[in-house]
PDB file of N, CA and C in Angstrom:
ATOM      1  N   UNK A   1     -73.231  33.503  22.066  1.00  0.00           N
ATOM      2  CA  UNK A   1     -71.909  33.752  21.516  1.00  0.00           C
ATOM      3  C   UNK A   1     -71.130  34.648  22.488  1.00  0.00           C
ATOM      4  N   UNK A   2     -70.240  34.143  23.086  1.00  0.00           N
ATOM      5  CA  UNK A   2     -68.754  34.926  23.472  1.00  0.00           C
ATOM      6  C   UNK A   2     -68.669  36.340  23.413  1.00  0.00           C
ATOM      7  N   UNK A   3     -68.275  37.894  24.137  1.00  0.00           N
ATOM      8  CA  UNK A   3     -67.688  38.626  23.441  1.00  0.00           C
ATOM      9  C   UNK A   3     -66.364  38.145  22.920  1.00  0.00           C
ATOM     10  N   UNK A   4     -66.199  39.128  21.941  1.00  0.00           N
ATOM     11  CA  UNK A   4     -64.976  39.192  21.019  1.00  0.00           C
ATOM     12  C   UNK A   4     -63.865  40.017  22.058  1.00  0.00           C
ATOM     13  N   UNK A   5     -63.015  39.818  21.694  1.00  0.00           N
ATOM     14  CA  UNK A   5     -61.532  40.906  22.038  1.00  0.00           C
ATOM     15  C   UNK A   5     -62.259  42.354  21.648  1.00  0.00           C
ATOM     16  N   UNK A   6     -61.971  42.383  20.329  1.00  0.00           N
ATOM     17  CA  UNK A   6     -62.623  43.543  19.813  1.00  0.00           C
ATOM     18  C   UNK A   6     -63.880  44.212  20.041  1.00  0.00           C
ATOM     19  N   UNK A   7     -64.974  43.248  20.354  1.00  0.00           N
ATOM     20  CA  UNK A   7     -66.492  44.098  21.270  1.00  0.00           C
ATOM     21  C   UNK A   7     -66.339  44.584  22.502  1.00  0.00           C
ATOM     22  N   UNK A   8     -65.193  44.119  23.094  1.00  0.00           N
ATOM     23  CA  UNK A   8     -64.687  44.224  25.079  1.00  0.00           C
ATOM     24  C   UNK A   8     -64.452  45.404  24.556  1.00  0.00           C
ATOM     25  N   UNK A   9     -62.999  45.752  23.789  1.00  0.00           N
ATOM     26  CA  UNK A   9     -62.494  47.108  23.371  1.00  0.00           C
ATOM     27  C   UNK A   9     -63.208  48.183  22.755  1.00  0.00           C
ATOM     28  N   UNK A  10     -64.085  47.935  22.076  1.00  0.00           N
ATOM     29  CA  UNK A  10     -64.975  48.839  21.537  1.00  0.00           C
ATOM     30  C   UNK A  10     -66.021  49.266  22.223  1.00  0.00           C
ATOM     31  N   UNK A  11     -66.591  48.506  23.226  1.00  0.00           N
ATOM     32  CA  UNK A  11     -67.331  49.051  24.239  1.00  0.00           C
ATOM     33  C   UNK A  11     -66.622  49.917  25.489  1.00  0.00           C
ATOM     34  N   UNK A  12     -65.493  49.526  26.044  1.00  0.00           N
ATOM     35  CA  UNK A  12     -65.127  50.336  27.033  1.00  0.00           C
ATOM     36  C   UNK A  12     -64.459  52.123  26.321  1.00  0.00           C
ATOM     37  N   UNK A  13     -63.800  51.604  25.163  1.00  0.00           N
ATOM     38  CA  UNK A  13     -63.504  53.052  24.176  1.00  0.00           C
ATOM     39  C   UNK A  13     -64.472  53.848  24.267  1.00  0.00           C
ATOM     40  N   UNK A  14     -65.961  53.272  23.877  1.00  0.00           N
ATOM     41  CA  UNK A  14     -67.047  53.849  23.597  1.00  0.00           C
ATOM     42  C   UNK A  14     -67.372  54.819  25.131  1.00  0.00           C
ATOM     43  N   UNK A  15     -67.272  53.383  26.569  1.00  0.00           N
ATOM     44  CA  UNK A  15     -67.358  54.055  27.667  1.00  0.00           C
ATOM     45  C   UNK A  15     -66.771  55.313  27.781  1.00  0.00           C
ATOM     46  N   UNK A  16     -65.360  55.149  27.796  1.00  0.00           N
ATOM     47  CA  UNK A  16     -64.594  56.215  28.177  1.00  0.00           C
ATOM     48  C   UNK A  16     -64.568  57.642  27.306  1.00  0.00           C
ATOM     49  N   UNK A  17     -65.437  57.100  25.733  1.00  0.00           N
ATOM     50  CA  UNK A  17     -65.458  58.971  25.551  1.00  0.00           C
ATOM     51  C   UNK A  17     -66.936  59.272  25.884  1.00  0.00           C
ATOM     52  N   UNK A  18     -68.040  58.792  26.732  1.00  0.00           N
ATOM     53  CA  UNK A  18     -68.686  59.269  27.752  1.00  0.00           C
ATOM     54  C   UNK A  18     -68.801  59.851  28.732  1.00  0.00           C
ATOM     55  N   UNK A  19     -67.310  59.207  29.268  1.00  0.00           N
ATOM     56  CA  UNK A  19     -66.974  59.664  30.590  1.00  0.00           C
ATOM     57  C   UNK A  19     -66.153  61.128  30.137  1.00  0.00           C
ATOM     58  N   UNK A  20     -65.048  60.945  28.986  1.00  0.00           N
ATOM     59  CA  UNK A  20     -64.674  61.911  28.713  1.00  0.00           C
ATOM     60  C   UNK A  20     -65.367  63.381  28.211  1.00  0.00           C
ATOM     61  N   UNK A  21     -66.725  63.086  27.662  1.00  0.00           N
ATOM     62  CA  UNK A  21     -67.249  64.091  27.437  1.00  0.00           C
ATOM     63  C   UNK A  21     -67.512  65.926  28.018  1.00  0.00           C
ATOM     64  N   UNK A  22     -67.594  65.534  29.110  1.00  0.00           N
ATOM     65  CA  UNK A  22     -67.062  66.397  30.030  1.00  0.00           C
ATOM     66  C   UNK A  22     -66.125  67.139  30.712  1.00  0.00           C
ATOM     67  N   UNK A  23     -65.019  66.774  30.331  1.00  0.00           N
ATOM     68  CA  UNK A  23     -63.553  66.907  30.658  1.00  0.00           C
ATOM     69  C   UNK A  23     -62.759  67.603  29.869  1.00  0.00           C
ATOM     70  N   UNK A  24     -61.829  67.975  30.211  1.00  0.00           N
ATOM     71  CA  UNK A  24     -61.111  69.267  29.251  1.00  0.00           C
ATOM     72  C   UNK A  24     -59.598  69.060  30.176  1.00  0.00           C
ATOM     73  N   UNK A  25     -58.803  69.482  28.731  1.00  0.00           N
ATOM     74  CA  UNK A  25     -56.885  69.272  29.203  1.00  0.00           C
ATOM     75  C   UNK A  25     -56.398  69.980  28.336  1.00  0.00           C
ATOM     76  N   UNK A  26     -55.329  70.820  29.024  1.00  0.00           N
ATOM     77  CA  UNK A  26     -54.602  71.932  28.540  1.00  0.00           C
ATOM     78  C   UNK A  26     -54.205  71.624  27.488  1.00  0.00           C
ATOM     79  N   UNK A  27     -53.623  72.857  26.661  1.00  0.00           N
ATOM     80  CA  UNK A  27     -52.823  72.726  25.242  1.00  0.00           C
ATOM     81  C   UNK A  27     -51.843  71.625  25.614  1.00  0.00           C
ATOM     82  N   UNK A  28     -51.071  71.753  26.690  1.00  0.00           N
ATOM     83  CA  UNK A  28     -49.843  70.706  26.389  1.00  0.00           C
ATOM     84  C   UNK A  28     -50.331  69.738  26.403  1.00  0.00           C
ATOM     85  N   UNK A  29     -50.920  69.063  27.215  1.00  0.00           N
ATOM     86  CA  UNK A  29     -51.120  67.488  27.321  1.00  0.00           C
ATOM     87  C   UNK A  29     -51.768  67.103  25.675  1.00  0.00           C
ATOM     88  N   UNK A  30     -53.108  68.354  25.453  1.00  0.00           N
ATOM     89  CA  UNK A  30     -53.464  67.630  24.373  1.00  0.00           C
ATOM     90  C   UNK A  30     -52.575  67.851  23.314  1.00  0.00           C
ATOM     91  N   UNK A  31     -51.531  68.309  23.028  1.00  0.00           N
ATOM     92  CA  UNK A  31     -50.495  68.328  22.294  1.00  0.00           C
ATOM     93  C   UNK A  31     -49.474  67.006  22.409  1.00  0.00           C
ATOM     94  N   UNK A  32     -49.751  66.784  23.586  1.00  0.00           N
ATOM     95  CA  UNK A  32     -49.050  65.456  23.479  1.00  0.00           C
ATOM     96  C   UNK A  32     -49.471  64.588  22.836  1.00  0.00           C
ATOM     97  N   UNK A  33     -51.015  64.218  23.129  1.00  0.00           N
ATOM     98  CA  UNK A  33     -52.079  63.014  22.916  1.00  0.00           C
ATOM     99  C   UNK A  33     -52.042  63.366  20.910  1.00  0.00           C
ATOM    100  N   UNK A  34     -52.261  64.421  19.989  1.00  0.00           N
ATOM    101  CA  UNK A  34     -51.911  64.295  19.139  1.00  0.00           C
ATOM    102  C   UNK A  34     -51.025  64.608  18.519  1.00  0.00           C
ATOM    103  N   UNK A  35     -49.862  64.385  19.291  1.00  0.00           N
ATOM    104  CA  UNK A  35     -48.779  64.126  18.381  1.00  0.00           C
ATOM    105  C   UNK A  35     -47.794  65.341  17.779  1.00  0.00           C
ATOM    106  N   UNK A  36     -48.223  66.342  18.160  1.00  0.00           N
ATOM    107  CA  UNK A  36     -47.778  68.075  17.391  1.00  0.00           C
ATOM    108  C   UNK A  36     -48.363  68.936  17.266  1.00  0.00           C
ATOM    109  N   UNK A  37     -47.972  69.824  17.788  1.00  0.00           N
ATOM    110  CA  UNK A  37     -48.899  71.265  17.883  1.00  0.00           C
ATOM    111  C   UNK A  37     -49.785  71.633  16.667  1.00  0.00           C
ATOM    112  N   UNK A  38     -48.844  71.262  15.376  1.00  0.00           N
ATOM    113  CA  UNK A  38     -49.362  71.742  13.902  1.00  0.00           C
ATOM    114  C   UNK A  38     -50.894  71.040  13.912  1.00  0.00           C
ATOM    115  N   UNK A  39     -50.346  69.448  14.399  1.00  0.00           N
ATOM    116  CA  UNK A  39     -51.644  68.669  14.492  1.00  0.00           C
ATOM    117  C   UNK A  39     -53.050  69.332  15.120  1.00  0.00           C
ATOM    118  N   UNK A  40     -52.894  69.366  16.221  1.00  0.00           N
ATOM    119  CA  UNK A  40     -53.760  70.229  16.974  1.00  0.00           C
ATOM    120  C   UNK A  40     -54.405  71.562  16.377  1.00  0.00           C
ATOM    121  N   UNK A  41     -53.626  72.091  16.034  1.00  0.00           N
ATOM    122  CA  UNK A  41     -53.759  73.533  14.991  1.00  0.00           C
ATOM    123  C   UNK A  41     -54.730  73.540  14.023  1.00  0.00           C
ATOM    124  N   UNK A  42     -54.661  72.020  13.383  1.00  0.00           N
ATOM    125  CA  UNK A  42     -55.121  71.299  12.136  1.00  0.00           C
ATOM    126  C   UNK A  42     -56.734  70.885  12.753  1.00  0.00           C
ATOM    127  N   UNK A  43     -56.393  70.183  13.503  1.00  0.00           N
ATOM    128  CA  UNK A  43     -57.761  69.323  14.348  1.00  0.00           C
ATOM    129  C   UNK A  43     -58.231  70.330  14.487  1.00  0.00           C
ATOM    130  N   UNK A  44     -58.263  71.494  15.434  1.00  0.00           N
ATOM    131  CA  UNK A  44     -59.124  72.391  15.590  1.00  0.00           C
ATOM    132  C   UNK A  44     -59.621  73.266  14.460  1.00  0.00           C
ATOM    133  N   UNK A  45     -58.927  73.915  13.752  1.00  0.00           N
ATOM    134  CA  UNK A  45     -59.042  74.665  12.585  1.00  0.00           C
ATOM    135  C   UNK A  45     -60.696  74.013  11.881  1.00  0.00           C
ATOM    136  N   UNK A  46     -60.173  72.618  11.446  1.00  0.00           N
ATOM    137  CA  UNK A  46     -61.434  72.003  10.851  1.00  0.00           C
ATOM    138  C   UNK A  46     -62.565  71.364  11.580  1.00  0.00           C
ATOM    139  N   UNK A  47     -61.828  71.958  13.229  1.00  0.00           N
ATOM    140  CA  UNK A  47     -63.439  71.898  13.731  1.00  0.00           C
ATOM    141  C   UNK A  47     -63.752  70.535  14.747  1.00  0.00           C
ATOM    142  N   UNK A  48     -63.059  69.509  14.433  1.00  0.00           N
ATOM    143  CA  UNK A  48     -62.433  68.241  14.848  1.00  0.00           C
ATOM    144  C   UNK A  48     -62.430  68.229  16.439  1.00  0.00           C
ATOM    145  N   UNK A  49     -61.718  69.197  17.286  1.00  0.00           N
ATOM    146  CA  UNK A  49     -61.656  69.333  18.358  1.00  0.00           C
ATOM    147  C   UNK A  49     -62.128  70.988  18.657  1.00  0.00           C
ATOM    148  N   UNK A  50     -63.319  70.534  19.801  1.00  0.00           N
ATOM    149  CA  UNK A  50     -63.694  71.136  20.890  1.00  0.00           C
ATOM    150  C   UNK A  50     -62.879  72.389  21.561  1.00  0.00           C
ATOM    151  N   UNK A  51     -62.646  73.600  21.333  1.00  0.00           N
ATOM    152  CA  UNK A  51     -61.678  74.129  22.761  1.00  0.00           C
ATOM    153  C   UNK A  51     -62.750  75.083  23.562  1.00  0.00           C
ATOM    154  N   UNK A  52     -62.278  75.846  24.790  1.00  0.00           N
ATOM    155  CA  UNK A  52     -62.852  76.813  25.663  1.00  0.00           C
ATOM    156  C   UNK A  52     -62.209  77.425  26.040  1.00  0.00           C
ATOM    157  N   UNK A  53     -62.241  78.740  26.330  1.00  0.00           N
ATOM    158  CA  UNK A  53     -61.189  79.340  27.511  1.00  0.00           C
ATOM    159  C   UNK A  53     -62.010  79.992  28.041  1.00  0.00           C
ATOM    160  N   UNK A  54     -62.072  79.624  29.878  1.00  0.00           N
ATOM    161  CA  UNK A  54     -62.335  79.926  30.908  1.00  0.00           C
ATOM    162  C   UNK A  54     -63.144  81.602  30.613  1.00  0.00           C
ATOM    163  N   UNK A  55     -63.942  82.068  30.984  1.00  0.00           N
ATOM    164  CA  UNK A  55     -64.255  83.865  31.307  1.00  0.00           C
ATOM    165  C   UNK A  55     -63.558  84.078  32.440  1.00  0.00           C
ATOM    166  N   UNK A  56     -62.860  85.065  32.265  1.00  0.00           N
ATOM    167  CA  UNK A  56     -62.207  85.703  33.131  1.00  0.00           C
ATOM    168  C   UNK A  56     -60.909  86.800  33.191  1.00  0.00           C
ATOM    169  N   UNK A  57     -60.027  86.223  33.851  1.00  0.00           N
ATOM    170  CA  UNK A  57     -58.385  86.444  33.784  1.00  0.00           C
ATOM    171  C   UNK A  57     -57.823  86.440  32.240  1.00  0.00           C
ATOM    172  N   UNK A  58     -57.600  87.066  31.801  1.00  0.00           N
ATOM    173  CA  UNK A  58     -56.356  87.303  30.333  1.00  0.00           C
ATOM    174  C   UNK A  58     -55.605  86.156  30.615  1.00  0.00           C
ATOM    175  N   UNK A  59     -55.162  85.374  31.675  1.00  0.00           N
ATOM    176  CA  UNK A  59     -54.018  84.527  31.700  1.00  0.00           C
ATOM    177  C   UNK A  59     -54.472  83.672  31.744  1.00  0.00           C
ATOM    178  N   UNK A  60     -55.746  83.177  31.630  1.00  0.00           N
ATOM    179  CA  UNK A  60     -56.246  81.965  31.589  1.00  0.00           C
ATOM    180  C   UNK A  60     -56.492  81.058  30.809  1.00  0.00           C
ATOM    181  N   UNK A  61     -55.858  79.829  30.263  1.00  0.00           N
ATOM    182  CA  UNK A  61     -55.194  78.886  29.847  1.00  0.00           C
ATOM    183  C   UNK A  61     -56.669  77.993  28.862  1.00  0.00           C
ATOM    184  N   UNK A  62     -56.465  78.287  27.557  1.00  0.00           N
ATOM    185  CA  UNK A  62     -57.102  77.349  26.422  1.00  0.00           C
ATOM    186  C   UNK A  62     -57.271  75.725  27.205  1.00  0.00           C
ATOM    187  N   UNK A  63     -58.517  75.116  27.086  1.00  0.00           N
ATOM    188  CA  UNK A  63     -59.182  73.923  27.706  1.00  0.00           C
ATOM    189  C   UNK A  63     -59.683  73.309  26.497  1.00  0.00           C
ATOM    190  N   UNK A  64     -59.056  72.190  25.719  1.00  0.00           N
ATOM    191  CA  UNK A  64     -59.216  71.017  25.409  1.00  0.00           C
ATOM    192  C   UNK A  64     -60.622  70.071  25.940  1.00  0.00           C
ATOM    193  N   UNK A  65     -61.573  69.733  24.848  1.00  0.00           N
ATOM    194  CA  UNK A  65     -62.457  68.452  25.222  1.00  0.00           C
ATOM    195  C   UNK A  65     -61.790  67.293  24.967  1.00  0.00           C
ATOM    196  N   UNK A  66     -61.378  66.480  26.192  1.00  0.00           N
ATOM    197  CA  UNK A  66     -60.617  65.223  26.257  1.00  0.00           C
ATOM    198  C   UNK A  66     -61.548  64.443  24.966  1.00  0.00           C
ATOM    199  N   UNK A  67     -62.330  64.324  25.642  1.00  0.00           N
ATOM    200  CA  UNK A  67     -63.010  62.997  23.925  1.00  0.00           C
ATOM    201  C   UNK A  67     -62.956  62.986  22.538  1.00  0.00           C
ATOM    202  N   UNK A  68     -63.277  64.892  22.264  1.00  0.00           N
ATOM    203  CA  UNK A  68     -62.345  64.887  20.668  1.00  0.00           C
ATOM    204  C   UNK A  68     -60.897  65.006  20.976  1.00  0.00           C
ATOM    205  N   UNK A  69     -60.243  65.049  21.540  1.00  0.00           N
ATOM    206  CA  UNK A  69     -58.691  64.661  21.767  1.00  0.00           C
ATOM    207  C   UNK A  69     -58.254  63.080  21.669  1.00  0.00           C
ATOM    208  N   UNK A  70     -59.158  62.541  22.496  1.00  0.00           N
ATOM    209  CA  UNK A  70     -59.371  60.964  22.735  1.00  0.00           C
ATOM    210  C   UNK A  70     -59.699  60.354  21.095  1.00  0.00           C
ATOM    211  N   UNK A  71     -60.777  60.940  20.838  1.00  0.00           N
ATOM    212  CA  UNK A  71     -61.352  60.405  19.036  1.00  0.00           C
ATOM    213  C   UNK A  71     -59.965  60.400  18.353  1.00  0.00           C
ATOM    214  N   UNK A  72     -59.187  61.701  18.354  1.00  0.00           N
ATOM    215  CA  UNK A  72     -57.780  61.829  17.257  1.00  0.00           C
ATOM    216  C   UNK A  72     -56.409  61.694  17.472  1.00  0.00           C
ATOM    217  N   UNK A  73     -56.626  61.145  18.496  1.00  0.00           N
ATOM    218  CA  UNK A  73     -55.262  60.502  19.029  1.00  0.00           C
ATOM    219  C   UNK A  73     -54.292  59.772  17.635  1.00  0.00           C
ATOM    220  N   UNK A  74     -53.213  60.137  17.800  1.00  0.00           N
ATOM    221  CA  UNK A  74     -52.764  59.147  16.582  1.00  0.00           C
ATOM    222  C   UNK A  74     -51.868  57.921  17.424  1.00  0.00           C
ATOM    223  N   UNK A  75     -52.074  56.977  16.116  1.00  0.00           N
ATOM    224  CA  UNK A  75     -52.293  55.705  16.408  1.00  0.00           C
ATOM    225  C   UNK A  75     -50.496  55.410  16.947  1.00  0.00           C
ATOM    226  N   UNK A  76     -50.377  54.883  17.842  1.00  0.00           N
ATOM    227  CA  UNK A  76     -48.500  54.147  18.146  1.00  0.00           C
ATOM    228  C   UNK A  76     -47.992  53.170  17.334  1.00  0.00           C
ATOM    229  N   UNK A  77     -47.104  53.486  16.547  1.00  0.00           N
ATOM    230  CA  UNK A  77     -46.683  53.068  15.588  1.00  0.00           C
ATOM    231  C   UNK A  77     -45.996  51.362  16.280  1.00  0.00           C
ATOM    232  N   UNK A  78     -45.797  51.434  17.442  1.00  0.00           N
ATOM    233  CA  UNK A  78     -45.295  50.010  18.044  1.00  0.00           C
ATOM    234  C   UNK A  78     -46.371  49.222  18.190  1.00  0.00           C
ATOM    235  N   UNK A  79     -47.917  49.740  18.640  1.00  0.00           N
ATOM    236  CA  UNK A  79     -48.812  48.891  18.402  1.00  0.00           C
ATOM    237  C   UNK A  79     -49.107  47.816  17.125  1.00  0.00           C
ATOM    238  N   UNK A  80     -48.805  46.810  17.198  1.00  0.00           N
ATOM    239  CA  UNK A  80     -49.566  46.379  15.732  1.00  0.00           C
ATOM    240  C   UNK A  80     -50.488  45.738  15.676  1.00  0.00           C
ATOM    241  N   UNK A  81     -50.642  44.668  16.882  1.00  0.00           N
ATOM    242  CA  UNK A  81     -52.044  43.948  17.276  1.00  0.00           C
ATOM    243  C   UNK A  81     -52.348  43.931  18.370  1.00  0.00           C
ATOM    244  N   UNK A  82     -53.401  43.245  18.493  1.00  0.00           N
ATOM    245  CA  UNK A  82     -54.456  43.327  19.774  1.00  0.00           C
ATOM    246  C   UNK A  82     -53.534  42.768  20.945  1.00  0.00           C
ATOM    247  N   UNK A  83     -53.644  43.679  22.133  1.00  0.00           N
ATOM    248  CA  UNK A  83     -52.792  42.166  22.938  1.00  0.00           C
ATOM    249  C   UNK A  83     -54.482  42.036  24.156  1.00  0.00           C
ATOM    250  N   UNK A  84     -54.761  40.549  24.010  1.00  0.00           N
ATOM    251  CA  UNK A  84     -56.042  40.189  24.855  1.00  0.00           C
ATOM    252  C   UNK A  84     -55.411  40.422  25.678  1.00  0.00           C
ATOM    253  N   UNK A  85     -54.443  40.470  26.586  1.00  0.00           N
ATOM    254  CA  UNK A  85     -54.448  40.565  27.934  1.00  0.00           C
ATOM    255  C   UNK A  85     -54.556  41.739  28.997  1.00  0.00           C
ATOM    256  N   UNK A  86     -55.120  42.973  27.849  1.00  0.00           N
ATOM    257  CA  UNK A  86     -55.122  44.050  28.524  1.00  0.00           C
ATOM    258  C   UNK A  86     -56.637  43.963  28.395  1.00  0.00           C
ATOM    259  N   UNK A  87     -57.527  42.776  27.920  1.00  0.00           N
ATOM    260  CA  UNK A  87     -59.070  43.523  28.417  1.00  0.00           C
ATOM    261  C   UNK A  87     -59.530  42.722  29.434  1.00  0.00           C
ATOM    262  N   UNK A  88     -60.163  43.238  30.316  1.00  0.00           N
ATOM    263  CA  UNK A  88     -60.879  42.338  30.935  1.00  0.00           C
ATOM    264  C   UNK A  88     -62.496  42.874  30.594  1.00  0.00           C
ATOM    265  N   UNK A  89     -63.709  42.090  30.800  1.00  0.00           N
ATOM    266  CA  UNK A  89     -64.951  42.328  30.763  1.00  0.00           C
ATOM    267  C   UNK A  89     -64.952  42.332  31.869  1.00  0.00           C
ATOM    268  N   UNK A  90     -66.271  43.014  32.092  1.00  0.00           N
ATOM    269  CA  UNK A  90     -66.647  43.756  33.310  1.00  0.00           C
ATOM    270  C   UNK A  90     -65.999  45.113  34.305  1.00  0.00           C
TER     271      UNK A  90
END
């Protein structure tokens, strides 16, 4: 049997919060990725998202785990279906 549209996508998603696991992005960006600071505020509060800040410097800047950022992304309201032509296998 074929992959599906949906097994291509669900496996490389899966890839990429592997890869993301490791990775970390400032308040803003991940403020972007969900959508509003309150959001973020929210996500973290209950634990949802990952943060760190660096040892060191007083001025040193709160670090985001991209993959729980990646997990709570909210969804684009222009998306509504699949478009196949953005997966490729392999």
């Amino acid at each position: 049997m074929p992959p599906t549209v949906e097994s291509i996508l669900a496996l490389k998603y899966r890839s990429l919060l592997i890869i993301a696991e490791t990775m970390y992005v400032s308040q803003k960006k991940a403020v972007k990725f969900v959508r509003g600071e309150k959001r973020l505020q929210r996500l973290v509060d209950e634990g949802r998202i990952r943060y760190d800040k660096p040892f060191g410097a007083t001025n040193t800047m709160w670090r985001y785990n991209l993959a729980d950022i990646l997990k709570n992304v909210k969804t684009d309201f222009r998306l509504n279906e699949l478009d196949p032509g953005l997966v490729v296998s392999g």
